[in-house]
Protein backbone atom coordinates (compact mmCIF):
# COMPACT_ATOMS: atom_id res chain seq x y z
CA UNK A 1 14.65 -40.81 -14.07
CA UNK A 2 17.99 -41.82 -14.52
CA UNK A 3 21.91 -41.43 -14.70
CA UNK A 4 21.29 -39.40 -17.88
CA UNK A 5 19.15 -36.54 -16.08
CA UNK A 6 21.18 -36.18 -13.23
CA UNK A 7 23.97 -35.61 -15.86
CA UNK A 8 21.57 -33.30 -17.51
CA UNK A 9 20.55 -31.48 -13.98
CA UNK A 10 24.70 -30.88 -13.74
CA UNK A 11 24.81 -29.28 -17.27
CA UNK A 12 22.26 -27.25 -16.15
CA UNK A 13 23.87 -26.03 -12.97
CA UNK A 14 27.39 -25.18 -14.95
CA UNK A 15 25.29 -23.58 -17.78
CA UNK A 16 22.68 -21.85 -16.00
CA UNK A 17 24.01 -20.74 -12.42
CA UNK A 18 21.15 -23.18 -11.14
CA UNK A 19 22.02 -24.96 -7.64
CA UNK A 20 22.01 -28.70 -8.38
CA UNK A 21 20.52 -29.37 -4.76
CA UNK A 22 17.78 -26.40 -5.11
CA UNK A 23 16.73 -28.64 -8.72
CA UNK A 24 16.60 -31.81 -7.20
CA UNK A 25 14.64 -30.52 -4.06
CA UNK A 26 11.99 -28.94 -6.51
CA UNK A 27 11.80 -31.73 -8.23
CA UNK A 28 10.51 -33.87 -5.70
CA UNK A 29 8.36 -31.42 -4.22
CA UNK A 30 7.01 -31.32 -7.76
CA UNK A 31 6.36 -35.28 -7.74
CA UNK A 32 5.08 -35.57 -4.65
CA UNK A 33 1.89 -33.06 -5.63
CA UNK A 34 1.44 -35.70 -9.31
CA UNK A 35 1.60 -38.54 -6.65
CA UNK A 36 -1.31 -37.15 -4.51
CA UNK A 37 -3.07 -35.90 -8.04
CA UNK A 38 -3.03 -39.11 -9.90
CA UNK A 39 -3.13 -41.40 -7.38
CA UNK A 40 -4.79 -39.71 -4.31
CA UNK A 41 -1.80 -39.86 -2.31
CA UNK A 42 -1.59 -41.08 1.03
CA UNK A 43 -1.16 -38.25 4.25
CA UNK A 44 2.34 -38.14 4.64
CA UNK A 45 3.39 -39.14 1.06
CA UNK A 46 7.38 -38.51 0.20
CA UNK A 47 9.28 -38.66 -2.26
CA UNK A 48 13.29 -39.46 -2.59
CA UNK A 49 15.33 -39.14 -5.48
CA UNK A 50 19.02 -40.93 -5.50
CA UNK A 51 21.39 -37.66 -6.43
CA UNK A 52 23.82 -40.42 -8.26
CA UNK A 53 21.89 -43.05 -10.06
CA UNK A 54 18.67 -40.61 -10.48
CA UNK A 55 16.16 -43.42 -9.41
CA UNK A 56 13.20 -42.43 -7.10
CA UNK A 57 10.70 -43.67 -4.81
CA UNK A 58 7.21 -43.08 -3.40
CA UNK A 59 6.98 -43.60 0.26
CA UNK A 60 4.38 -43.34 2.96
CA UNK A 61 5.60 -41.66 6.10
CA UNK A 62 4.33 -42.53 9.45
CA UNK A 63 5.32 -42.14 12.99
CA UNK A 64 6.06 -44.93 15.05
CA UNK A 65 4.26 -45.28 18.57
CA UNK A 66 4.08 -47.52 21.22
CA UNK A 67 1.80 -50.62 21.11
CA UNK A 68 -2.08 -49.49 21.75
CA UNK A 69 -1.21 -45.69 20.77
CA UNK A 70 -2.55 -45.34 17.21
CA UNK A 71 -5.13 -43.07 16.68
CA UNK A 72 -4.57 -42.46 12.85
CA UNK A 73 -3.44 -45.57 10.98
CA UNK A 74 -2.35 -42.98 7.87
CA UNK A 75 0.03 -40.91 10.10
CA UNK A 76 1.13 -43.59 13.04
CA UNK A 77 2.04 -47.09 13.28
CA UNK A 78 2.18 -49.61 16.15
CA UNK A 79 5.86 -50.25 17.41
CA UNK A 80 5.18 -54.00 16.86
CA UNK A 81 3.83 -53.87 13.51
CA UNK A 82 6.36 -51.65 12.51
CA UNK A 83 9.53 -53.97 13.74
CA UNK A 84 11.80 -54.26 16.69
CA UNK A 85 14.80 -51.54 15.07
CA UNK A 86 11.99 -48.90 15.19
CA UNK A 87 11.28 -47.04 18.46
CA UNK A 88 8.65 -44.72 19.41
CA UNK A 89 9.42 -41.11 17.92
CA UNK A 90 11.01 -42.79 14.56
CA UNK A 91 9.73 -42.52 10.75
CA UNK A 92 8.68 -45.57 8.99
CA UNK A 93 8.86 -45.73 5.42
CA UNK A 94 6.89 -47.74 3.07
CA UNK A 95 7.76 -47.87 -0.54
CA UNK A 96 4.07 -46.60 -2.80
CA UNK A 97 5.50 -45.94 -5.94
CA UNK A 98 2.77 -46.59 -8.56
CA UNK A 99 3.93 -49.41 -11.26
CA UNK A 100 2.95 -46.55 -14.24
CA UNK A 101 4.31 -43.54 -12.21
CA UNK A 102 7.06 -43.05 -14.63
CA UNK A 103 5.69 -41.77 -17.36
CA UNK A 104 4.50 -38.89 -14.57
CA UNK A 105 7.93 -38.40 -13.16
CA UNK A 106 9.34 -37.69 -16.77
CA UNK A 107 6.58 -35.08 -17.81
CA UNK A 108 7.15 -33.57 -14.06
CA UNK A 109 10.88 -33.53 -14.62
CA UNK A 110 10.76 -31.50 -17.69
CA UNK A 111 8.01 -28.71 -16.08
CA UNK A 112 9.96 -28.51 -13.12
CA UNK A 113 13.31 -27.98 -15.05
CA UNK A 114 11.83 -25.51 -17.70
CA UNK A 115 10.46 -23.60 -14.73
CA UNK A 116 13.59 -23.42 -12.92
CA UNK A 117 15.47 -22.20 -15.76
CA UNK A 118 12.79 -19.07 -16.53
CA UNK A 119 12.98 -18.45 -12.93
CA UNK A 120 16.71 -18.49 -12.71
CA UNK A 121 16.93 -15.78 -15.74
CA UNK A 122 14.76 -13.48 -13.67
CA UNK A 123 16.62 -13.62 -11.26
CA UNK A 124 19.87 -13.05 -13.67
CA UNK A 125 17.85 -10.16 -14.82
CA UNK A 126 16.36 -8.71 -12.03
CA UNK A 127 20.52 -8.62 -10.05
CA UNK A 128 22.08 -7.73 -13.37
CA UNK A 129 20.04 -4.12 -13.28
CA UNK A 130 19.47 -3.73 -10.08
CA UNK A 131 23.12 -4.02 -9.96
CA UNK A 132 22.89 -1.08 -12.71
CA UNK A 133 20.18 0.93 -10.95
CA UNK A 134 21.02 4.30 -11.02
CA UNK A 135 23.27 4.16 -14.28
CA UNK A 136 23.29 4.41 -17.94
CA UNK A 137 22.34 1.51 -19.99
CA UNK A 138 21.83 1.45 -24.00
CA UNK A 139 19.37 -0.10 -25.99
CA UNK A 140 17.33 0.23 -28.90
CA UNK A 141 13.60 1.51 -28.99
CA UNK A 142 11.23 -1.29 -30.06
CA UNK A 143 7.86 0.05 -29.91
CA UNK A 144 5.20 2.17 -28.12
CA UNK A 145 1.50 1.60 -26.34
CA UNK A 146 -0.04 4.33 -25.04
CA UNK A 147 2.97 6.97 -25.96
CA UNK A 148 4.97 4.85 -23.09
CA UNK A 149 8.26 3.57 -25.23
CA UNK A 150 9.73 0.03 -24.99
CA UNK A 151 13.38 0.05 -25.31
CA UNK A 152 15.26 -3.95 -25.36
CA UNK A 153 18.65 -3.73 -24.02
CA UNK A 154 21.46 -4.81 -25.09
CA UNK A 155 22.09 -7.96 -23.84
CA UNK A 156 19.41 -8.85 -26.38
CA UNK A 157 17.04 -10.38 -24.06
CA UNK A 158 15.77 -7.66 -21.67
CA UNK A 159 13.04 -5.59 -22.63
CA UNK A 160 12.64 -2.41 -20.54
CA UNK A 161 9.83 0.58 -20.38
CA UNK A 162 10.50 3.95 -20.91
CA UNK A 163 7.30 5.87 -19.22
CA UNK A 164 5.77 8.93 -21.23
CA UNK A 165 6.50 10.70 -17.78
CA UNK A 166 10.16 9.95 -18.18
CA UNK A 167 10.44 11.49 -21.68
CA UNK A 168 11.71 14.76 -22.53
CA UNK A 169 9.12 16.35 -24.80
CA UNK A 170 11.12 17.64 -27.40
CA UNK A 171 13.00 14.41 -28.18
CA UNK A 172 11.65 12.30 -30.80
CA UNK A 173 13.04 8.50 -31.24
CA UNK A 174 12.01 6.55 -33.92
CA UNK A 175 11.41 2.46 -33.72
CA UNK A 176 15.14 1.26 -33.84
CA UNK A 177 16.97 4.37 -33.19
CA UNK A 178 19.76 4.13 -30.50
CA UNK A 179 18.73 5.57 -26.99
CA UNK A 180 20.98 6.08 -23.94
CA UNK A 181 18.93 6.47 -20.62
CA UNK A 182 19.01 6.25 -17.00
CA UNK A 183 17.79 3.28 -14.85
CA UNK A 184 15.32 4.55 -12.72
CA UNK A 185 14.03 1.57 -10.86
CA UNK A 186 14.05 -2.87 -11.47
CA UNK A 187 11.02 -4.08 -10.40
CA UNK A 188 9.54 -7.42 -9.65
CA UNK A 189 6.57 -8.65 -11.47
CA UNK A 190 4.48 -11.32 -12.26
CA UNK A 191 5.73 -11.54 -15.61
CA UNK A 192 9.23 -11.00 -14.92
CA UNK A 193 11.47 -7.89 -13.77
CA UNK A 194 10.49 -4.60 -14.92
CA UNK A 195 13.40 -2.45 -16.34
CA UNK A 196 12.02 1.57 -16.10
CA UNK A 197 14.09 3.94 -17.58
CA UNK A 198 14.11 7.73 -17.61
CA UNK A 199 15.52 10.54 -20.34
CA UNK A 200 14.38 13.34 -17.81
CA UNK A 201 15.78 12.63 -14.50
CA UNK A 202 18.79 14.67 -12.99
CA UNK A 203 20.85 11.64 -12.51
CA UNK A 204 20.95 10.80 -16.53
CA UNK A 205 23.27 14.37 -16.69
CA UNK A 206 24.94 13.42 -13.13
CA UNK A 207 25.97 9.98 -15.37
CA UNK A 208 26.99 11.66 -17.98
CA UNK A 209 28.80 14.17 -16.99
CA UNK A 210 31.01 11.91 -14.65
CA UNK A 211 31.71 9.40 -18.15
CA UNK A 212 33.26 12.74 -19.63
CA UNK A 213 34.96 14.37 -16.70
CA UNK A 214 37.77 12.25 -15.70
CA UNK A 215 38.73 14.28 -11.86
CA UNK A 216 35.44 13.47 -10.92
CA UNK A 217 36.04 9.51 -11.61
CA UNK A 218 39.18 9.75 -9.90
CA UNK A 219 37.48 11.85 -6.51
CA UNK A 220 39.40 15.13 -7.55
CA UNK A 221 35.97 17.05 -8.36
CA UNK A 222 32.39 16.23 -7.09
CA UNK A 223 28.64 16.69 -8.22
CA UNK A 224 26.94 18.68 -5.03
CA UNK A 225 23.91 19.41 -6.94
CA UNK A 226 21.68 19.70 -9.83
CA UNK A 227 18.40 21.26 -10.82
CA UNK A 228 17.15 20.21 -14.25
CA UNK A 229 14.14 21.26 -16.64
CA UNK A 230 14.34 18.31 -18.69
CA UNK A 231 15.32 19.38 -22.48
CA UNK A 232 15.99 22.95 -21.59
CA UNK A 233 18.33 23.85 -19.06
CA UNK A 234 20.31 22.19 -16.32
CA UNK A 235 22.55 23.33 -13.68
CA UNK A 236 25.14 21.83 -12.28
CA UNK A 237 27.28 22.76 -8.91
CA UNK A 238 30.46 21.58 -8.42
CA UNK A 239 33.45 21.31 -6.09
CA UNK A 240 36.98 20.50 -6.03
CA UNK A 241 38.81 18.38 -3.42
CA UNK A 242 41.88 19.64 -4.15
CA UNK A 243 42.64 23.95 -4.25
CA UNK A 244 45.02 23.42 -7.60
CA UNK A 245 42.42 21.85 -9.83
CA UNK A 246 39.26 24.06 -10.97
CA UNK A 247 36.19 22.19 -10.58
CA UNK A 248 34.01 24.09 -13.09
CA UNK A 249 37.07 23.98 -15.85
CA UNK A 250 37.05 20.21 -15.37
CA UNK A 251 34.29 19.81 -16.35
CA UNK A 252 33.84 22.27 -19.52
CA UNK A 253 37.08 20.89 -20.45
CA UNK A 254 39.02 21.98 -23.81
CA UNK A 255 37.03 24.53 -25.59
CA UNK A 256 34.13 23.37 -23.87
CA UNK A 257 34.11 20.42 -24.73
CA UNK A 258 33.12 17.77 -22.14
CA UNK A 259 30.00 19.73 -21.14
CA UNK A 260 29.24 20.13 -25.55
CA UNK A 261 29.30 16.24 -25.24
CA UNK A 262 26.76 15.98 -22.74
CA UNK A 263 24.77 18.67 -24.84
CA UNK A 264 24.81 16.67 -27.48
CA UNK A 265 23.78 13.51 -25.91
CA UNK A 266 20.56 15.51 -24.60
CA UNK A 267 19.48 16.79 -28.13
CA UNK A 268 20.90 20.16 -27.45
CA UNK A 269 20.26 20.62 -23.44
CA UNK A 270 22.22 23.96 -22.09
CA UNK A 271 24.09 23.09 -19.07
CA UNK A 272 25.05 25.19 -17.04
CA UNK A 273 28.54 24.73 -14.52
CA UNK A 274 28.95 26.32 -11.53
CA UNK A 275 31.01 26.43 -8.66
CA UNK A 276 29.77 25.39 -5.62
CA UNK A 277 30.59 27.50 -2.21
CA UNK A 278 29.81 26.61 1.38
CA UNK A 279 29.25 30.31 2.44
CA UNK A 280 25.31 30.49 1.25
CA UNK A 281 25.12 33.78 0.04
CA UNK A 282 28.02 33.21 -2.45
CA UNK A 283 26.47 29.98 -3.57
CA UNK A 284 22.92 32.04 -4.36
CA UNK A 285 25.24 34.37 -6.29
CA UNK A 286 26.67 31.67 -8.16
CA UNK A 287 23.50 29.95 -8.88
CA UNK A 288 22.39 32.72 -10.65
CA UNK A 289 24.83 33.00 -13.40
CA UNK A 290 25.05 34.68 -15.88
CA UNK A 291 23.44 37.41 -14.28
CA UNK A 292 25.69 39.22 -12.34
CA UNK A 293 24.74 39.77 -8.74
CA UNK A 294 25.59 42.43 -6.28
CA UNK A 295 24.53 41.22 -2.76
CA UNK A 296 22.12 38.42 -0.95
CA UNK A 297 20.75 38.99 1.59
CA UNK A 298 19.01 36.11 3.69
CA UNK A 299 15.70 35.90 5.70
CA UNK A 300 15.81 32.79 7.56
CA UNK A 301 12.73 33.15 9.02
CA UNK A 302 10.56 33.66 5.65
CA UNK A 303 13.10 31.18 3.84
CA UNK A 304 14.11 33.64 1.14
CA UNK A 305 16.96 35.11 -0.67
CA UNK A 306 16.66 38.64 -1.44
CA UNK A 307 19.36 38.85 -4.34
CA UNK A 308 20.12 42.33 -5.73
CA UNK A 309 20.98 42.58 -9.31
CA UNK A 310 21.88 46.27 -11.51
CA UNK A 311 19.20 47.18 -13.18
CA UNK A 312 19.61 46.33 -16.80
CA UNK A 313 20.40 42.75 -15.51
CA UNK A 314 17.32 41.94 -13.96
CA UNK A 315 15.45 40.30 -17.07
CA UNK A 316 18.48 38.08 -17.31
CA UNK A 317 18.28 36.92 -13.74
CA UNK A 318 15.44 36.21 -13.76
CA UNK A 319 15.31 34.45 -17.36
CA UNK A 320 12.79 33.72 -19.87
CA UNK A 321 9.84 32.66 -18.22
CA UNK A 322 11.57 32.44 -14.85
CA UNK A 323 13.52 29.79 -15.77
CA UNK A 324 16.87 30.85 -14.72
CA UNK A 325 15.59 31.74 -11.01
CA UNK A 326 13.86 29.15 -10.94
CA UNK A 327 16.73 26.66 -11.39
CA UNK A 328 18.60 28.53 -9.10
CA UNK A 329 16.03 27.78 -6.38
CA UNK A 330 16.01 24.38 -6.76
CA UNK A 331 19.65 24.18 -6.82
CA UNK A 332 20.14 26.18 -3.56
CA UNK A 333 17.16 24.51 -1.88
CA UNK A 334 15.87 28.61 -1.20
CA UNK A 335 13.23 31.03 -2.40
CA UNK A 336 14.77 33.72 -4.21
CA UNK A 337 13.34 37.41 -4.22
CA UNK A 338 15.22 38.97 -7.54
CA UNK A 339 15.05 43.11 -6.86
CA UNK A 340 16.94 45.29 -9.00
CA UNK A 341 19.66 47.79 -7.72
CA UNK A 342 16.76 50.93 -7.67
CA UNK A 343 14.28 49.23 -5.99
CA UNK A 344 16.42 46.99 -2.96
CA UNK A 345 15.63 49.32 -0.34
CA UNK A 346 11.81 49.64 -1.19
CA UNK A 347 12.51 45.62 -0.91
CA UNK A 348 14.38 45.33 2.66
CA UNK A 349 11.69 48.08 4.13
CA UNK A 350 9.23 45.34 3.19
CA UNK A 351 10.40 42.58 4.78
CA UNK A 352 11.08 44.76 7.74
CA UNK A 353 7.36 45.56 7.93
CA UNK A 354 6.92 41.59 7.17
CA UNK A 355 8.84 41.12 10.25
CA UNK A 356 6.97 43.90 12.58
CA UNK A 357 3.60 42.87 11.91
CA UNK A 358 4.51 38.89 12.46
CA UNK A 359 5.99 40.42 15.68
CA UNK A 360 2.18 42.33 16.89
CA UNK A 361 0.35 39.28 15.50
CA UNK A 362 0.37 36.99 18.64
CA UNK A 363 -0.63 39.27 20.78
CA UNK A 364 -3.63 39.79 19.08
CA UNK A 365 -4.13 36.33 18.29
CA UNK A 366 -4.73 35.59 22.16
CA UNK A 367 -7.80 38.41 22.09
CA UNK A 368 -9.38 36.53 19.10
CA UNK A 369 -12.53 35.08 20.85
CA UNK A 370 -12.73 31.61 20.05
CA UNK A 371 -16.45 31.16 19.53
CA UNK A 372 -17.32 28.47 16.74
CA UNK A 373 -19.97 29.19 14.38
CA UNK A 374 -22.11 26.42 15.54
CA UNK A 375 -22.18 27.43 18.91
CA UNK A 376 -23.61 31.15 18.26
CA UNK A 377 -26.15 29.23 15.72
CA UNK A 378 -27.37 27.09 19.10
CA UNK A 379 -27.73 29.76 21.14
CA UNK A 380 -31.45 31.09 22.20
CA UNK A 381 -34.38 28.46 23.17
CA UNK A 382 -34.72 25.37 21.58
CA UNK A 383 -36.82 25.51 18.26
CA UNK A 384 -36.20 28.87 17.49
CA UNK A 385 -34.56 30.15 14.51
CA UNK A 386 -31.29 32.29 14.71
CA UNK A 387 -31.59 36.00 14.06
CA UNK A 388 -28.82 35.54 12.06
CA UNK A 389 -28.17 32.68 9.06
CA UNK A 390 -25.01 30.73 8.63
CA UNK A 391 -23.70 32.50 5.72
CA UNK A 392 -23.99 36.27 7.03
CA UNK A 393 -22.47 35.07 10.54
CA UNK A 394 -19.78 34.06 8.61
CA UNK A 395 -19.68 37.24 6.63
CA UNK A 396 -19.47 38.89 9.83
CA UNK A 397 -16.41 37.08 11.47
CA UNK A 398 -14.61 37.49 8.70
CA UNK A 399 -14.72 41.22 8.28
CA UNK A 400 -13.72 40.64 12.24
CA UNK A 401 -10.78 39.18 11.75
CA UNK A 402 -9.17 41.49 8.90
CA UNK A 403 -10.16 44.38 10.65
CA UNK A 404 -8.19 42.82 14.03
CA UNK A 405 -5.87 41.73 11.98
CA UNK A 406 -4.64 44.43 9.17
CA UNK A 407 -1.02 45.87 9.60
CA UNK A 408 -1.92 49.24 9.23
């Protein structure tokens, strides 16, 4: 050790980020375990390294004590042995450092350094995308184990894992095509930071759609929700801050436009833009488009939305497969009871009865006897068997209870 590493320890610390101090300090921690390794160390072995010529020593720590107090001779000296400028309570030093220890302190210096360095690009890693969580990133797809995708980012360096849970089915990337996706979460691991990505979460078209829609980068129009079925549809509500500016034209911009961009970018996804209402009912109704939808009507209590639709819309409220209602749902955070125009009153009369025989119910509940199965089994005198098995005593209670409990 010498002027010429503690010149190289600086280059390190303007190249690499790395705290000069935090280098040094690891560094001797690093010695003082090959001291104790190679040479069976003493106790209370330290070791010091000059931070401007780079020399070090070995010492052997003790504490000093009065005269007649030493009850370990490897962690206290005598006040009189150790000199008149010590006092009790002080530290006396006395150089160990092995006559070959150099060769040690070299090979040290370089494992401790090389360590350091890998440690300190974690770190850069792991803040860079945690710093990025939650955004868009670009990269190019590498390889695959176990239909989970490996993706290295663009800074060359990083490479990050794209789950098969996070992958839209119908897209298909090929080793060294160009992928866009969504930080999902940076992880610490043993090997390094983990960088997962996702293609099917709703914040990927959130991102997206806020890179295309200038208002909502500049606060005018906001995001309030989104319901996605990753690769198929998505829809989008939105708001506007300001009654001049239309939210929902925003963000279809020119022709479309905007929202064809973010189509594209998701191999063809339909997304649909909606406007966003605080009055629920109207929100439901907008949810729902393109069907067109002639009342809501809310049931708090059961946590649905009885939407009425004309008749020769229902089918397209309801979509293929249920996929429009079910988006809608999601969006709106309620149940949603689709009825057509003919057939709403049959609906509401069945929620009223819903709501009558929820009504009756606890009175009967407090006349339901509240015998447990093993305590009719116990009955009678000890050894004998029940009249009755298990399995038709249960039979029985349960024809009981529907007959106490039917709504007719």
């Amino acid at each position: 050790m010498n002027a010429e590493m503690i010149a190289a320890l600086r280059e390190i610390e303007n190249e690499r980020n790395i705290s000069f101090e935090s280098l040094l300090e690891a560094l001797e921690a690093a010695l003082i375990s090959a001291y104790k390794r190679n040479f069976g160390g003493e106790a209370n072995a330290i070791v010091t390294i000059d931070r401007q010529t780079g020399d070090y020593q070995v010492y052997h720590r003790r504490n000093v004590v009065s005269n007649g107090e030493v009850t370990d001779p490897k962690l206290e000296i005598a006040k009189g042995e150790a000199g008149s400028r010590y006092e009790p309570g002080d530290f006396f030093d006395e150089v160990v450092t092995p006559r070959d220890f150099g060769r040690i302190a070299a090979q040290t210096a370089k494992q401790v350094i090389v360590q350091r360095i890998r440690e300190a690009e974690r770190d850069t890693v792991y803040n860079t995308y945690s710093a990025k969580l939650h955004d868009i990133v670009l990269g190019t797809v590498q390889r695959y184990e176990q239909r989970n995708m490996y993706v290295l980012l663009d800074d060359r360096k990083t490479e990050a894992l794209l789950p098969f849970s996070e992958q839209v089915p119908r897209e298909n990337y090929r080793i060294n095509d160009r992928i866009r996706a969504y930080v999902l979460d940076v992880r610490k691991t043993n090997k390094g930071p983990l960088v997962v990505l996702s293609r099917a979460a709703e914040g990927l078209v959130q991102r997206l759609i806020e890179f295309q829609v200038p208002e909502i980068q500049d606060d005018i129009v906001e995001i309030m929700a989104i319901a996605r079925e990753p690769g198929a549809r998505t829809k989008v509500a939105v708001t506007s801050k300001r009654p001049e500016i239309d939210a929902v034209g925003a963000c279809l911009g020119p022709k479309s436009s905007r929202v064809a961009n973010v189509s594209d970018e998701l191999r063809g996804e339909k997304i649909d833009v909606i406007r966003w209402a605080a009055d629920l009912p109207t929100f439901v109704a907008n949810a729902l488009a393109p069907a067109k939808v002639l009342g809501v009507e809310l049931y708090e209590e059961e946590g649905v939305a009885l939407v009425i639709v004309p008749d020769h819309q229902l089918s397209l409220a309801i979509g293929r497969e249920g996929q429009n209602v079910r988006l809608a749902a999601r969006l709106t955070g309620w149940r949603m009871d689709i009825t057509s125009d003919s057939e709403a009153a049959e609906a509401r009369e069945r929620y009223a009865a819903e709501r009558e025989a929820r009504a009756a119910q606890p009175g009967i509940e407090e006349a339901e006897p509240e015998v447990e199965v093993e305590e009719v089994l116990a009955e009678g005198e000890e050894g004998e068997e029940p009249a009755i098995d298990q399995d038709e005593l249960l039979r029985r209670l349960e024809e009981f209870k529907r007959e106490m409990f039917t709504s007719e």
